[in-house]
N, C-alpha and C. Protein backbone atom coordinates (compact mmCIF):
# COMPACT_ATOMS: atom_id res chain seq x y z
N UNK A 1 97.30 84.31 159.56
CA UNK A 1 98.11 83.12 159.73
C UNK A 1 98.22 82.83 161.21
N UNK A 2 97.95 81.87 161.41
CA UNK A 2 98.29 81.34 162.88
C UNK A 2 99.68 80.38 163.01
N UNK A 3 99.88 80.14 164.68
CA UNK A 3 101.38 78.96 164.84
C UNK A 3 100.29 78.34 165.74
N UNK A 4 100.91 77.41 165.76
CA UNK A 4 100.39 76.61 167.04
C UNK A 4 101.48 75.83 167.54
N UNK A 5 102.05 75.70 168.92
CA UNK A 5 102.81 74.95 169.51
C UNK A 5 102.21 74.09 170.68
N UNK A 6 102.90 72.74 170.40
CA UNK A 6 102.54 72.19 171.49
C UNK A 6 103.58 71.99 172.56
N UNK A 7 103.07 72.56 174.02
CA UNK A 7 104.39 72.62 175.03
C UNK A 7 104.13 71.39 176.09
N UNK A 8 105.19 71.51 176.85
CA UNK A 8 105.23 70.40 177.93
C UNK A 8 104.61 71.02 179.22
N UNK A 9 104.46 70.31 180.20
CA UNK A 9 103.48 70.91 181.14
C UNK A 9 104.38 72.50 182.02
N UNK A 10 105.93 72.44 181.75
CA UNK A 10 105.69 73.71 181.99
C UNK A 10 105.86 74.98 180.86
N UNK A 11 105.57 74.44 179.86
CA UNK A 11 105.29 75.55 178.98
C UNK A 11 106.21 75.65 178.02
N UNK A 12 107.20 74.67 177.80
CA UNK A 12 108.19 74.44 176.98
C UNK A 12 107.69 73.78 175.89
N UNK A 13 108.93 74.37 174.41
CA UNK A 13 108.13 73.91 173.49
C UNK A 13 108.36 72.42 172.69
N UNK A 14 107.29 71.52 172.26
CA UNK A 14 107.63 70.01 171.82
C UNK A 14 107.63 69.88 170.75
N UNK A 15 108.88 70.01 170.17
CA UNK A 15 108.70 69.62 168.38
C UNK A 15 108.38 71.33 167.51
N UNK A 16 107.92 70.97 166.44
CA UNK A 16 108.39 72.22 165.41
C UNK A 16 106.94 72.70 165.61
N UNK A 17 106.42 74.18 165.66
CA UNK A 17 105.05 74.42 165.50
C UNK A 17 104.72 74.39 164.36
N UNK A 18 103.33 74.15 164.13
CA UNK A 18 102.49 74.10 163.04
C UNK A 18 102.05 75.80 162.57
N UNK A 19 101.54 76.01 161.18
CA UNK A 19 101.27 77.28 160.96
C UNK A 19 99.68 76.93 159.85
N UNK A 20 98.98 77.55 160.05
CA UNK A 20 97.65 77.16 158.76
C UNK A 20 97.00 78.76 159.32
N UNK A 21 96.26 78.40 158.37
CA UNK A 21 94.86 79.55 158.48
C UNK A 21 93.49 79.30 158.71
N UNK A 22 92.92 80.08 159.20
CA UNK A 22 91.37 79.54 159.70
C UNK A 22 90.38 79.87 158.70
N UNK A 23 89.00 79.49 158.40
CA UNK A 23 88.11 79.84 157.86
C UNK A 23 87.16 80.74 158.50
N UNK A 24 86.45 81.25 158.54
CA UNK A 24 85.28 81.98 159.62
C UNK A 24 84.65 81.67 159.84
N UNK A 25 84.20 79.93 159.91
CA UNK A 25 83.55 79.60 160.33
C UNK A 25 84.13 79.11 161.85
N UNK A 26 85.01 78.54 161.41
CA UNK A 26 86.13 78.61 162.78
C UNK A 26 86.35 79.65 163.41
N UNK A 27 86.62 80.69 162.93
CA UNK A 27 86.52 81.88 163.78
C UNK A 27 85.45 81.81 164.58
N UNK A 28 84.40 81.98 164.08
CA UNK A 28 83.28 82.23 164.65
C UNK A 28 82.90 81.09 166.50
N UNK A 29 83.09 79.82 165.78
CA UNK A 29 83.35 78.87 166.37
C UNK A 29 84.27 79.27 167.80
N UNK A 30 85.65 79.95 167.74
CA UNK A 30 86.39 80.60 168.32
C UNK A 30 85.40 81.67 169.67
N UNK A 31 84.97 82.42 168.87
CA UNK A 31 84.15 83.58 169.50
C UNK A 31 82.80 83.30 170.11
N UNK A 32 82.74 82.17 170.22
CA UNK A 32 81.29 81.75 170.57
C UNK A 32 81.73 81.05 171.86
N UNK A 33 81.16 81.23 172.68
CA UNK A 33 81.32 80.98 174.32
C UNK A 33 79.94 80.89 175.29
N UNK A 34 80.16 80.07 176.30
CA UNK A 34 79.05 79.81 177.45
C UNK A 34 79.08 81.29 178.22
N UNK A 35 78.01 81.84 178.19
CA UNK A 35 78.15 83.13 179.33
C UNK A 35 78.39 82.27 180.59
N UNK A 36 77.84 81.42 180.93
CA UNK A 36 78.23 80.63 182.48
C UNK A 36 79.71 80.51 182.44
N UNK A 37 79.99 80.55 183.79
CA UNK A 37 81.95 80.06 183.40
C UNK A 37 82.67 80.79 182.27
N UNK A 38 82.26 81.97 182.31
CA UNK A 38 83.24 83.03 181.07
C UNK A 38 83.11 84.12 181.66
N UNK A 39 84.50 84.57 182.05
CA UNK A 39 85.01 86.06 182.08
C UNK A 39 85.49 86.58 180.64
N UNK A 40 85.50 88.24 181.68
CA UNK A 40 86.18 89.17 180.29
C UNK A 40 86.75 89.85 180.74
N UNK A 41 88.19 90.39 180.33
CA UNK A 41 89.20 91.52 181.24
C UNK A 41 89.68 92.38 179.98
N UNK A 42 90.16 93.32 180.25
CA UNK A 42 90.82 94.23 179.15
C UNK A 42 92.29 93.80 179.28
N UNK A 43 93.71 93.39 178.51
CA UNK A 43 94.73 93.17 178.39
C UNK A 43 95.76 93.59 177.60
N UNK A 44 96.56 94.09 177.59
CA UNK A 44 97.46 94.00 176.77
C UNK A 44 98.24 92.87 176.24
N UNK A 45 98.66 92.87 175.14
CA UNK A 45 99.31 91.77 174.58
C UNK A 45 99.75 91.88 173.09
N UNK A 46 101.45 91.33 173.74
CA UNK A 46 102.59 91.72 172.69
C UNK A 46 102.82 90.57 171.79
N UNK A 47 102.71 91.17 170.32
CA UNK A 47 102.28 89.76 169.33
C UNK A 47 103.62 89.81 168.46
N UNK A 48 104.28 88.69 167.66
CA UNK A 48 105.36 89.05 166.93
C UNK A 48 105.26 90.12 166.24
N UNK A 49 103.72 91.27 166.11
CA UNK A 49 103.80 92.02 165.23
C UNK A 49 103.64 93.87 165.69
N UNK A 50 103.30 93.38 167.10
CA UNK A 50 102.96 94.75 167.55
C UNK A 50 102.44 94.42 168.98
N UNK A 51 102.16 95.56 169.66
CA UNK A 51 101.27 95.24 171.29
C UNK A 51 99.78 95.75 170.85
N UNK A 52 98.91 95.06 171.20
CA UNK A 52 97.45 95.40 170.95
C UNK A 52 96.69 95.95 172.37
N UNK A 53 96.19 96.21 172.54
CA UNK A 53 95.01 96.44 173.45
C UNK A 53 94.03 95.05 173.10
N UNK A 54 93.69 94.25 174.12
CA UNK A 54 92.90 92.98 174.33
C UNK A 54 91.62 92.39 174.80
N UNK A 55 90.42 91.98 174.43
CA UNK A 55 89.70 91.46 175.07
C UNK A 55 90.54 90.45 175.79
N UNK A 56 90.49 89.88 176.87
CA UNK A 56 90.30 88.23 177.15
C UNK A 56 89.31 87.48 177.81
N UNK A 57 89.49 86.48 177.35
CA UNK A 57 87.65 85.92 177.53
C UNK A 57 88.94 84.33 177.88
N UNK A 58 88.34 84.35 179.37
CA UNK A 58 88.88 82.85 179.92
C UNK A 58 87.25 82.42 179.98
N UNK A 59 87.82 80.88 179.60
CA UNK A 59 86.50 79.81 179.58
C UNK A 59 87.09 78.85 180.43
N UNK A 60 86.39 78.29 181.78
CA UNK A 60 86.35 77.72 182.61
C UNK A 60 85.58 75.79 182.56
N UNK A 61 85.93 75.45 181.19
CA UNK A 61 85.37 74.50 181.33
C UNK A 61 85.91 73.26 182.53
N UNK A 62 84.62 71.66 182.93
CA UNK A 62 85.61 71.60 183.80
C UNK A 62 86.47 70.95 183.84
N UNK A 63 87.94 71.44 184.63
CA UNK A 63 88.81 70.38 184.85
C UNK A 63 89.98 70.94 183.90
N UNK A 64 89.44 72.64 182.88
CA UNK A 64 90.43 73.11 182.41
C UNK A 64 90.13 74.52 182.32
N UNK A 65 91.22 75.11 181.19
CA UNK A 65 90.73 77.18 181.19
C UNK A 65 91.47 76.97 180.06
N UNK A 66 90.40 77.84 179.44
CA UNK A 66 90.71 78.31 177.74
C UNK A 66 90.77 80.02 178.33
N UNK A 67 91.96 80.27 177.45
CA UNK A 67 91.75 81.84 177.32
C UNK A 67 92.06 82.55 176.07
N UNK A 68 91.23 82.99 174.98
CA UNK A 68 91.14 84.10 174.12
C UNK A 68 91.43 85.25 174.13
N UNK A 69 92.69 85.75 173.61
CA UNK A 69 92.55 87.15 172.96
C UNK A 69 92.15 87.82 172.22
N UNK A 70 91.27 88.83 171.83
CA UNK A 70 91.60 89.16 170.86
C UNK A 70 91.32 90.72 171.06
N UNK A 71 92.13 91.05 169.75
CA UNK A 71 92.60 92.57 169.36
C UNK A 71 91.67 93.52 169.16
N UNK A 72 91.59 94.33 169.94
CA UNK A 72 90.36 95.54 169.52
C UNK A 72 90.79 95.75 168.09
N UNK A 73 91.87 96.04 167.68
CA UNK A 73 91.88 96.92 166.40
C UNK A 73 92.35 95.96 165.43
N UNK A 74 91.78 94.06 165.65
CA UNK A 74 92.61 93.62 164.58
C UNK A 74 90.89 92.99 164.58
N UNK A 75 90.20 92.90 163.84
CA UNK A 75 88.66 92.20 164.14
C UNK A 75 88.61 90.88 163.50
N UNK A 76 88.10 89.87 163.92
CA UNK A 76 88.29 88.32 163.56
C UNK A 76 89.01 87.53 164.52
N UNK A 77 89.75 86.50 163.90
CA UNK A 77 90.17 85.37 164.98
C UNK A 77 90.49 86.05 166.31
N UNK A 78 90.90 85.47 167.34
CA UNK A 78 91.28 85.62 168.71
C UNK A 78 92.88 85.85 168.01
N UNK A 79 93.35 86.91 168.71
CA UNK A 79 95.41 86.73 168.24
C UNK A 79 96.42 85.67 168.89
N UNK A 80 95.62 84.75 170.33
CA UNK A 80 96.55 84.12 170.30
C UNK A 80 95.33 82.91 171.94
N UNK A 81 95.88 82.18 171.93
CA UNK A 81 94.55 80.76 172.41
C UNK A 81 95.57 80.52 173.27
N UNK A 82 95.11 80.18 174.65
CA UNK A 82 95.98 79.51 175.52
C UNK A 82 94.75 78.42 176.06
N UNK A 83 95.45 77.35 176.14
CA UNK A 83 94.82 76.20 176.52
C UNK A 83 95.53 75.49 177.91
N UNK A 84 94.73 75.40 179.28
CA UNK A 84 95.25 75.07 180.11
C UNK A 84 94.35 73.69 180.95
N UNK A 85 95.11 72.50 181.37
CA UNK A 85 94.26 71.32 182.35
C UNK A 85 95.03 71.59 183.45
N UNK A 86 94.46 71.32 184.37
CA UNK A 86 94.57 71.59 185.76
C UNK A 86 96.16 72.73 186.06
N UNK A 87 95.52 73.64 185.56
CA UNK A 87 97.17 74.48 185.74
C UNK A 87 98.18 74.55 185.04
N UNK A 88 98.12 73.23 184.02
CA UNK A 88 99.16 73.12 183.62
C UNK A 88 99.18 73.80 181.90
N UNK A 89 99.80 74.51 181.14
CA UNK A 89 99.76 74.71 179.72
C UNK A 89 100.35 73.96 178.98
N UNK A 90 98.32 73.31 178.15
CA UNK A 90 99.02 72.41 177.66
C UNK A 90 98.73 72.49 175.88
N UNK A 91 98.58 73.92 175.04
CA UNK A 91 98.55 74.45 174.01
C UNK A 91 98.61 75.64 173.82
N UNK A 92 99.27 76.26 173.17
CA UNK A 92 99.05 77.86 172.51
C UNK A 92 98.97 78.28 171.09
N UNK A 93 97.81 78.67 171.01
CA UNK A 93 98.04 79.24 169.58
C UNK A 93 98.10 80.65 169.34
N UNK A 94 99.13 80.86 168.27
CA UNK A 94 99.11 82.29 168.43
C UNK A 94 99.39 82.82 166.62
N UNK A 95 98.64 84.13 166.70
CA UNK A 95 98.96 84.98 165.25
C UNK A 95 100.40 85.52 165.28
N UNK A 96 100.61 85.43 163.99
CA UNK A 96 102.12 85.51 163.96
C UNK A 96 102.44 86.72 163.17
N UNK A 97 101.48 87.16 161.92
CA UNK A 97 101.37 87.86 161.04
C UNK A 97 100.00 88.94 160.94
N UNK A 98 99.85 89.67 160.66
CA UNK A 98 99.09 90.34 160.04
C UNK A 98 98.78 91.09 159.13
N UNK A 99 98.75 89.85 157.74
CA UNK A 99 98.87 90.42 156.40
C UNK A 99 97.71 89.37 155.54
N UNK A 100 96.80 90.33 154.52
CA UNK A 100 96.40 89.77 153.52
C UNK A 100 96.92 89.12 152.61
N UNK A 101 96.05 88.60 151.30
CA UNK A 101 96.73 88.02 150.52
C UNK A 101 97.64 88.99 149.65
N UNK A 102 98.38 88.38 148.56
CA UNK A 102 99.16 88.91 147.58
C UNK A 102 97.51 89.71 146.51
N UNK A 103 97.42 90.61 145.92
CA UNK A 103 96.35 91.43 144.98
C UNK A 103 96.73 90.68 143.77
């Protein structure tokens, strides 16, 4: 399950966040990046559900920076998307849960 909020340029939040789920193709979509203009750092990062150990993969497109997390030990989507234009944050998405369906 993902949230997504949309904030104001300094990072405050606008209105109620949204919550949906992704397909893997979207995922995938997610994980797919320009080696040009893409770093990778190791991170930590504390999720409503736990602290993970992190890839992050900032994407430098121009005129903005995407940055991806994701969880060594959670495999699939990124856990949480920060979307930034000139400095300013201007989306986050983030996992909220980490649970399958009902059996």
């Amino acid at each position: 399950m993902q949230e997504f909020q949309v904030t104001d340029a300094d990072g405050l939040p606008l209105g109620e966040p949204a919550r949906r789920r992704s397909t893997w193709l979207e995922l995938q979509r997610h994980a797919s990046q320009p080696v040009e203009g893409t770093s990778v750092e190791e991170e930590a990062l504390t999720l409503p559900f736990g602290t993970y150990d992190c890839w992050r993969y900032t994407v430098m497109p121009p005129g903005s920076e995407v940055r991806f997390w994701f969880a060594k030990e959670l495999p699939g989507m990124p856990v949480q998307v920060e979307e930034r234009i000139s400095g300013n944050l201007t989306g986050r998405s983030l996992m909220i849960a980490n649970e399958g369906p009902e059996p």
